[in-house]
PDB file of N, CA and C in Angstrom:
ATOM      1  N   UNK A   1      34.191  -7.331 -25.328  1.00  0.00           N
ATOM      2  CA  UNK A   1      33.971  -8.118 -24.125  1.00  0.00           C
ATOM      3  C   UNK A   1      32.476  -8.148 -23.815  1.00  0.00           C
ATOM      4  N   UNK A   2      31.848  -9.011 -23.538  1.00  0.00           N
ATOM      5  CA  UNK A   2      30.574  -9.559 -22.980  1.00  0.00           C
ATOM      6  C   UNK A   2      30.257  -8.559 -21.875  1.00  0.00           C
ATOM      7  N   UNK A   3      29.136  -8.072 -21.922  1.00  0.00           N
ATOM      8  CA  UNK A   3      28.813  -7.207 -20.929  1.00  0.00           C
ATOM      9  C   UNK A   3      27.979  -8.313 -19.741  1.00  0.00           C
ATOM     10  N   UNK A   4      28.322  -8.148 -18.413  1.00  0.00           N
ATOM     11  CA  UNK A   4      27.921  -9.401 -17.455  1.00  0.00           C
ATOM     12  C   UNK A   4      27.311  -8.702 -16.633  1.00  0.00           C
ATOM     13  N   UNK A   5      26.104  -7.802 -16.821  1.00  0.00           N
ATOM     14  CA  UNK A   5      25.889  -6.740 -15.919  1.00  0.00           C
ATOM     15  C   UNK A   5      23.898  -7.276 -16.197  1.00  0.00           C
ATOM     16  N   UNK A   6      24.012  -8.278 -16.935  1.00  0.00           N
ATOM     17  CA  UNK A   6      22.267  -8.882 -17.868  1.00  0.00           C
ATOM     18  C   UNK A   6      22.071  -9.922 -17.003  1.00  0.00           C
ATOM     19  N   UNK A   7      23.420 -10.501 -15.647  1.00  0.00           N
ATOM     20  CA  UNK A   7      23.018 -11.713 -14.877  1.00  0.00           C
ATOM     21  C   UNK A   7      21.993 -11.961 -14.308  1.00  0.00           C
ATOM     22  N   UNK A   8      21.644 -10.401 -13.546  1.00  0.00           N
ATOM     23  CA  UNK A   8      20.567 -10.309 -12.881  1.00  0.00           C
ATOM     24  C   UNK A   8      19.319 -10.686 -12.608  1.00  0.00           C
ATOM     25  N   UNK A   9      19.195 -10.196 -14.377  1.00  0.00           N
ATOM     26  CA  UNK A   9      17.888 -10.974 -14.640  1.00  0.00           C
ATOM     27  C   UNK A   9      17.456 -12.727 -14.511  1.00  0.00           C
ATOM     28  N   UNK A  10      18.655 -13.427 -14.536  1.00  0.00           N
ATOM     29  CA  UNK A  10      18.537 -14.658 -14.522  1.00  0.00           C
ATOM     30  C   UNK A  10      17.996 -14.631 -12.920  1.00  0.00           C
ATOM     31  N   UNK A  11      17.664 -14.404 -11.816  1.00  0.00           N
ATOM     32  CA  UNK A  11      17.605 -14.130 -10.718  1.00  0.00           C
ATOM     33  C   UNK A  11      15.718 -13.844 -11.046  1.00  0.00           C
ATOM     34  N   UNK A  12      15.395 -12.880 -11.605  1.00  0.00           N
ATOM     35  CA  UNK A  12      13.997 -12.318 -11.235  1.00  0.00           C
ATOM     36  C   UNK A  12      13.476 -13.874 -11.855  1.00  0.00           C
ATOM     37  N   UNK A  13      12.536 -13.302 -11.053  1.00  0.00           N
ATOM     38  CA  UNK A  13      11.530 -15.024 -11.035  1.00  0.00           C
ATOM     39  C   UNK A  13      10.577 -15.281 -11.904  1.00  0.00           C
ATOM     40  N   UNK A  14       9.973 -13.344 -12.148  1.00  0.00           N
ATOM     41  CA  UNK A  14       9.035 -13.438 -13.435  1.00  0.00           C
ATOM     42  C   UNK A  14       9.593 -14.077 -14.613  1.00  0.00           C
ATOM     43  N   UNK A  15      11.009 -13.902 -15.212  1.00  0.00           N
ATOM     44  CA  UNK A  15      11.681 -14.526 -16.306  1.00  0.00           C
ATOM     45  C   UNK A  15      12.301 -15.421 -16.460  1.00  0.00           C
ATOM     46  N   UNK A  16      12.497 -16.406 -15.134  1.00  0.00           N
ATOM     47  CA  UNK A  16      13.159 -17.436 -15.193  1.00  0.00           C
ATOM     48  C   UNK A  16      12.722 -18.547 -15.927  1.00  0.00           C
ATOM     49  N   UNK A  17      11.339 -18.618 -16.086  1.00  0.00           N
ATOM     50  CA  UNK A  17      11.050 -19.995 -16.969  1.00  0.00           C
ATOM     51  C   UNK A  17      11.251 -19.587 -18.449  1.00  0.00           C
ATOM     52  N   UNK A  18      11.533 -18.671 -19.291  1.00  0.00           N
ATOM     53  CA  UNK A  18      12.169 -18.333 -20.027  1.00  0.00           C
ATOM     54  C   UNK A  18      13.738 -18.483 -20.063  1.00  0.00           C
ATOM     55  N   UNK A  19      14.269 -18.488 -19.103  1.00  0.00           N
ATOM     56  CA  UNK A  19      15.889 -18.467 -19.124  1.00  0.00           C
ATOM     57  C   UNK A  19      16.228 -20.160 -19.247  1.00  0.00           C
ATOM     58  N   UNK A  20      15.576 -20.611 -18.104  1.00  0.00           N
ATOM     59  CA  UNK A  20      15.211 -22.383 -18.397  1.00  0.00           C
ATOM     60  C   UNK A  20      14.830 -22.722 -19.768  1.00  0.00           C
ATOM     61  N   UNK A  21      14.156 -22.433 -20.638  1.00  0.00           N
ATOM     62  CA  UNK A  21      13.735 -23.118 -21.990  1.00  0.00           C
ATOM     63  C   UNK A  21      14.942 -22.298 -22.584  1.00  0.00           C
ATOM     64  N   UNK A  22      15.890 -21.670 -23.069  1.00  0.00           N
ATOM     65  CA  UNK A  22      16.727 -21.204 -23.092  1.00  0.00           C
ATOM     66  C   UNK A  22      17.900 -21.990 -23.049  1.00  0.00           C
ATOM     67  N   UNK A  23      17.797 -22.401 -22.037  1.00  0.00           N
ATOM     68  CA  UNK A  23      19.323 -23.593 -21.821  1.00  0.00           C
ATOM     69  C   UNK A  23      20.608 -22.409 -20.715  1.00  0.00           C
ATOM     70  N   UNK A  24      19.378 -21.206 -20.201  1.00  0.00           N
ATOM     71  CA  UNK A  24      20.719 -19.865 -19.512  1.00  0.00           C
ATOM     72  C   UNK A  24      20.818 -20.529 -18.124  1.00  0.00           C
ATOM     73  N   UNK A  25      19.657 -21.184 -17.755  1.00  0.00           N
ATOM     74  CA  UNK A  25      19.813 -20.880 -16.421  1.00  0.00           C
ATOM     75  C   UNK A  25      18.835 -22.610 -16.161  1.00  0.00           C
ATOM     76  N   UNK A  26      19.742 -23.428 -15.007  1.00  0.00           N
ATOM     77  CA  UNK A  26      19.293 -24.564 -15.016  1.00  0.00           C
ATOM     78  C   UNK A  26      18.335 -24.324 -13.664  1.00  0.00           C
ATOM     79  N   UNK A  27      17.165 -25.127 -13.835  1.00  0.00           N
ATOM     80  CA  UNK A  27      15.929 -24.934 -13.357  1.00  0.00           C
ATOM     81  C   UNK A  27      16.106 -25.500 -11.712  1.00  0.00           C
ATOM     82  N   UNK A  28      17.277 -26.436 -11.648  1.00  0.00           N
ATOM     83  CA  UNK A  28      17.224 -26.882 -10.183  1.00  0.00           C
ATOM     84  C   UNK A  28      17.975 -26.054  -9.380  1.00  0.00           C
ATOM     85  N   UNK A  29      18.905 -25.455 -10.041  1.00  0.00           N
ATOM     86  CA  UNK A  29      19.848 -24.085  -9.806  1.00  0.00           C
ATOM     87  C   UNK A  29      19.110 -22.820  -9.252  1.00  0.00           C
ATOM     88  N   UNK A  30      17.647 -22.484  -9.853  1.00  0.00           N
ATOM     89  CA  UNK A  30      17.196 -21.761 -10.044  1.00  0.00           C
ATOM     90  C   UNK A  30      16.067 -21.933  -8.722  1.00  0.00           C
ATOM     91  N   UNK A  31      15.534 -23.221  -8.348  1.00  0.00           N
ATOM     92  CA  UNK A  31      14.335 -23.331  -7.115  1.00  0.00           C
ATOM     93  C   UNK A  31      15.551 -23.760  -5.996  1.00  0.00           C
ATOM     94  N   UNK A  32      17.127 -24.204  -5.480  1.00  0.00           N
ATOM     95  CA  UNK A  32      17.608 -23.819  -4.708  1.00  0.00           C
ATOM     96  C   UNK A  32      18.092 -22.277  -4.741  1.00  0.00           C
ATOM     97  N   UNK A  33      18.445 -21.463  -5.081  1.00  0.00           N
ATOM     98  CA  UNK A  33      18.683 -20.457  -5.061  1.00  0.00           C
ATOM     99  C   UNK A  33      17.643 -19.061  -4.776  1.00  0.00           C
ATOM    100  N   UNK A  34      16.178 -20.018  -4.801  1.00  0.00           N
ATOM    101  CA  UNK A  34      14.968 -19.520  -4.612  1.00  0.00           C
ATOM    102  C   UNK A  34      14.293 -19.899  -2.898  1.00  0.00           C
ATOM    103  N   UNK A  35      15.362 -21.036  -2.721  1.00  0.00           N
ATOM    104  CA  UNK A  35      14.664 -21.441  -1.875  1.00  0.00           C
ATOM    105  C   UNK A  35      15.863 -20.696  -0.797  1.00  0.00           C
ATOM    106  N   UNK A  36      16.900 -20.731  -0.938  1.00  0.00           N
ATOM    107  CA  UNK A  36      18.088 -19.750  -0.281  1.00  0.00           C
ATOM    108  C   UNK A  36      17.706 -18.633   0.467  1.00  0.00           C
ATOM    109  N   UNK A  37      16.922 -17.761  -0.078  1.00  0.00           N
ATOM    110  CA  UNK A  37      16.950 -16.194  -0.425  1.00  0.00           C
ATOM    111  C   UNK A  37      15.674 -15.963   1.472  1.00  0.00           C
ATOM    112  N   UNK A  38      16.668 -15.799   2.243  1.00  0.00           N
ATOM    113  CA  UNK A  38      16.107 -15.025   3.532  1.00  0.00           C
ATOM    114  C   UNK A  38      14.165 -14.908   3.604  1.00  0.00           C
ATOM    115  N   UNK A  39      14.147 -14.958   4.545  1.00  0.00           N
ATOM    116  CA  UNK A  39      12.521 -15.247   4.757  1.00  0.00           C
ATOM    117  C   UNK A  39      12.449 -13.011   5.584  1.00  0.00           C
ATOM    118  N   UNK A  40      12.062 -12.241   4.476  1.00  0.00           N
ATOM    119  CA  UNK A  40      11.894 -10.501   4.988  1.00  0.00           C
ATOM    120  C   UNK A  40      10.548 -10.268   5.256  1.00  0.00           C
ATOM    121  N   UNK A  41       9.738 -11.499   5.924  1.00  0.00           N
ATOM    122  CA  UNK A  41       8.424 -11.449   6.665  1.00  0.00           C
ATOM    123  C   UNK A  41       8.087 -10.470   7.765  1.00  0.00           C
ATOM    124  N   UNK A  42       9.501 -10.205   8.674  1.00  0.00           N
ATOM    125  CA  UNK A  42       8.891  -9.579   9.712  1.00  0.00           C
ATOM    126  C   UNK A  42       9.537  -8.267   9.689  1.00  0.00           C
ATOM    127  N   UNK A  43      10.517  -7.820   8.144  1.00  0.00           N
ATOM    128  CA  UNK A  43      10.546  -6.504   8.065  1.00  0.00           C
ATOM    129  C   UNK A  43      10.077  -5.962   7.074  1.00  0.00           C
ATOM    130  N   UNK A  44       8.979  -6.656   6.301  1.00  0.00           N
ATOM    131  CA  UNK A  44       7.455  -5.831   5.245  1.00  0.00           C
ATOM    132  C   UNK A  44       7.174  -4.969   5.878  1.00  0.00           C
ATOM    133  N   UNK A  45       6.419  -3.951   4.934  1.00  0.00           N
ATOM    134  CA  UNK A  45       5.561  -2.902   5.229  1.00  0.00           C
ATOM    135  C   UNK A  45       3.955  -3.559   5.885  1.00  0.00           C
ATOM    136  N   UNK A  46       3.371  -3.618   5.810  1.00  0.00           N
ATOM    137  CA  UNK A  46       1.771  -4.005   5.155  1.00  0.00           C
ATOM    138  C   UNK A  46       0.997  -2.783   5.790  1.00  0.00           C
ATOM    139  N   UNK A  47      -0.072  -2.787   4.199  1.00  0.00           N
ATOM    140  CA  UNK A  47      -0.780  -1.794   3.991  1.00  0.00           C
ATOM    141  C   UNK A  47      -2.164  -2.300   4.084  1.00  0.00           C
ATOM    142  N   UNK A  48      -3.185  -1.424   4.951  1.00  0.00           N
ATOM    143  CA  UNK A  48      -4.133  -1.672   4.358  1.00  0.00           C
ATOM    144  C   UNK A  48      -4.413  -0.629   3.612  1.00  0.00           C
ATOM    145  N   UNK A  49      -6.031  -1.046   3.036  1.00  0.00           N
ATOM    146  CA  UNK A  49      -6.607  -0.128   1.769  1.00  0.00           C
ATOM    147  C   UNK A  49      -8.156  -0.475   2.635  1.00  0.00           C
ATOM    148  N   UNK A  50      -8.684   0.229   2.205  1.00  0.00           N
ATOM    149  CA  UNK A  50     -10.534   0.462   2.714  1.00  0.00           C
ATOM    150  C   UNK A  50     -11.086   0.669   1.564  1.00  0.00           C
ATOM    151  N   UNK A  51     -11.712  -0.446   0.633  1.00  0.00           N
ATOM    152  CA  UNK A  51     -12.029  -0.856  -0.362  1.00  0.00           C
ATOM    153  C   UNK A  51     -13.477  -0.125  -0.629  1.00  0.00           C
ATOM    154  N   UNK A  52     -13.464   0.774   0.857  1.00  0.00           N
ATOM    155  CA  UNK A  52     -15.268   0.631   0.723  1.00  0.00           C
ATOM    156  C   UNK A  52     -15.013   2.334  -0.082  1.00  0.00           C
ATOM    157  N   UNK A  53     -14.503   3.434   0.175  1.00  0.00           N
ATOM    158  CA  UNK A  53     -14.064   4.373  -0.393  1.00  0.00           C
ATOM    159  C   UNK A  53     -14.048   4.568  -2.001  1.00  0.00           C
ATOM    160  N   UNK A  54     -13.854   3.582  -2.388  1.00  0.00           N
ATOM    161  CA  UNK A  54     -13.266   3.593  -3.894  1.00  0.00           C
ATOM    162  C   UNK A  54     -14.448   3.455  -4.572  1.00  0.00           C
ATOM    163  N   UNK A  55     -14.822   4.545  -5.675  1.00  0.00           N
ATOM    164  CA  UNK A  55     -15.787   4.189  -6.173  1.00  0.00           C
ATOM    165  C   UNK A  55     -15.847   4.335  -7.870  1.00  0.00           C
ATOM    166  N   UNK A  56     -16.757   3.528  -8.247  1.00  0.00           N
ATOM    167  CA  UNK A  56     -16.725   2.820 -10.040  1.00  0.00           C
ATOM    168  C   UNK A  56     -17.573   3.960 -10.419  1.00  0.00           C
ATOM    169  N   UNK A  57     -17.297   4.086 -11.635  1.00  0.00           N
ATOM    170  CA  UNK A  57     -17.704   4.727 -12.761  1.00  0.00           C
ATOM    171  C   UNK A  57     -18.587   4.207 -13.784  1.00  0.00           C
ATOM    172  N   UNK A  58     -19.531   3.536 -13.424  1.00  0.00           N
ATOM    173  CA  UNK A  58     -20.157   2.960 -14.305  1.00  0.00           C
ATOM    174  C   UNK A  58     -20.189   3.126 -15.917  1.00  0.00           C
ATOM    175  N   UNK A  59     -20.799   4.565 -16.017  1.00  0.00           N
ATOM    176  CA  UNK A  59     -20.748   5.283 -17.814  1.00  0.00           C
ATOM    177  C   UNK A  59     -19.124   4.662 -18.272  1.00  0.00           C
ATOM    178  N   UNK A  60     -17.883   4.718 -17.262  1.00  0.00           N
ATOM    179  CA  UNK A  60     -16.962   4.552 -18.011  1.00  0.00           C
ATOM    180  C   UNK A  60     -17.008   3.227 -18.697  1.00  0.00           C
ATOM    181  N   UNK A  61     -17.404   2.574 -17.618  1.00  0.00           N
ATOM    182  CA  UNK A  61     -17.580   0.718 -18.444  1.00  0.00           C
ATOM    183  C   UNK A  61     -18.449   0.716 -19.533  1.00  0.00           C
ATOM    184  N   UNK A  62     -19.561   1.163 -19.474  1.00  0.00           N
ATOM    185  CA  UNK A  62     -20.216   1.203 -20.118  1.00  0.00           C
ATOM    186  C   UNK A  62     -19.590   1.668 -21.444  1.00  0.00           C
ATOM    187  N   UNK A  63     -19.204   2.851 -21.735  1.00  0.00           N
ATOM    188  CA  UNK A  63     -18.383   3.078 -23.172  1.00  0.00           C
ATOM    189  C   UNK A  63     -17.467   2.161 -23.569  1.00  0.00           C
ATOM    190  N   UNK A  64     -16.279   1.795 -22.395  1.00  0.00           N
ATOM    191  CA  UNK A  64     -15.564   0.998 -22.986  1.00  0.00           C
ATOM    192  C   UNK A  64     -16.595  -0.362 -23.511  1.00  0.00           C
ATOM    193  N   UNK A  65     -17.266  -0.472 -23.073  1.00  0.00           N
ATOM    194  CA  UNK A  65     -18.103  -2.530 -24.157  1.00  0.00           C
ATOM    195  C   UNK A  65     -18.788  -1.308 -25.348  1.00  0.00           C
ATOM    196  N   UNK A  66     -19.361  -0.622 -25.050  1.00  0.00           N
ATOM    197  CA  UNK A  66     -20.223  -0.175 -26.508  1.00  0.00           C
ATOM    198  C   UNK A  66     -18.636   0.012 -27.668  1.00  0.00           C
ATOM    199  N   UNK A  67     -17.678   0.478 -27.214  1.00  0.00           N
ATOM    200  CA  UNK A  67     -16.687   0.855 -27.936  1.00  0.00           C
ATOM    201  C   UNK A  67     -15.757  -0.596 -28.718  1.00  0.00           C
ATOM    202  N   UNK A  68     -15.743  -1.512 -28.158  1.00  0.00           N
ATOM    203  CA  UNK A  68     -15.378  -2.981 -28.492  1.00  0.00           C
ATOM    204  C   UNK A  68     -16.174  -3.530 -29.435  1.00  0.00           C
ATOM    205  N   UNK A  69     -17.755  -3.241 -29.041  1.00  0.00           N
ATOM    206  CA  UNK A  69     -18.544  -4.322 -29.954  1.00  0.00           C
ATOM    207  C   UNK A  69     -18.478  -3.700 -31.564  1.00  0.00           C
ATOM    208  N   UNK A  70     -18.444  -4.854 -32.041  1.00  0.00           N
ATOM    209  CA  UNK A  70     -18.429  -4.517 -33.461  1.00  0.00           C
ATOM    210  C   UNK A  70     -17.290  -4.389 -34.549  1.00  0.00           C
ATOM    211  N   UNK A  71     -16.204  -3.904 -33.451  1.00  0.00           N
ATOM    212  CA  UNK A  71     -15.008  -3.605 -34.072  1.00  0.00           C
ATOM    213  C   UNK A  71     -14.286  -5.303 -34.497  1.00  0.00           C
ATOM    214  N   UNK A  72     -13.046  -5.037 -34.963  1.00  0.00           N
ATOM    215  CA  UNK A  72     -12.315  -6.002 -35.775  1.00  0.00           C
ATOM    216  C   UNK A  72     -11.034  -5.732 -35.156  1.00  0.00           C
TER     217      UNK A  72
END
């Protein structure tokens, strides 16, 4: 028996234009059923972040390009 437990994925949005070229999942099926799905705007989290904190490593960049050039 067909395991029907893989539907799901027809649902995530990252893979749907794959399921469409496919012939799984029809594409107008797919932007009403997108357009369906509850508006969870006003029960998000939101985060901030303080961008100014975070700080680069320069030497690291730096190795990683010396480490690229040249190679194949």
């Amino acid at each position: 028996m067909l395991d029907m437990n893989w539907k799901w994925k027809l649902k995530d949005k990252r893979t749907q234009g794959r399921y469409v070229e496919k012939g799984l999942l029809d594409k107008a099926k797919a932007e009403t059923d997108l357009k369906n799905l509850p508006d969870l705007t006003a029960s998000a989290t939101w985060v901030e972040i303080d961008m100014e904190d975070v700080q680069v490593d320069d030497a690291a960049d730096a190795e990683t390009s010396d480490d690229s050039e040249g190679t194949l």
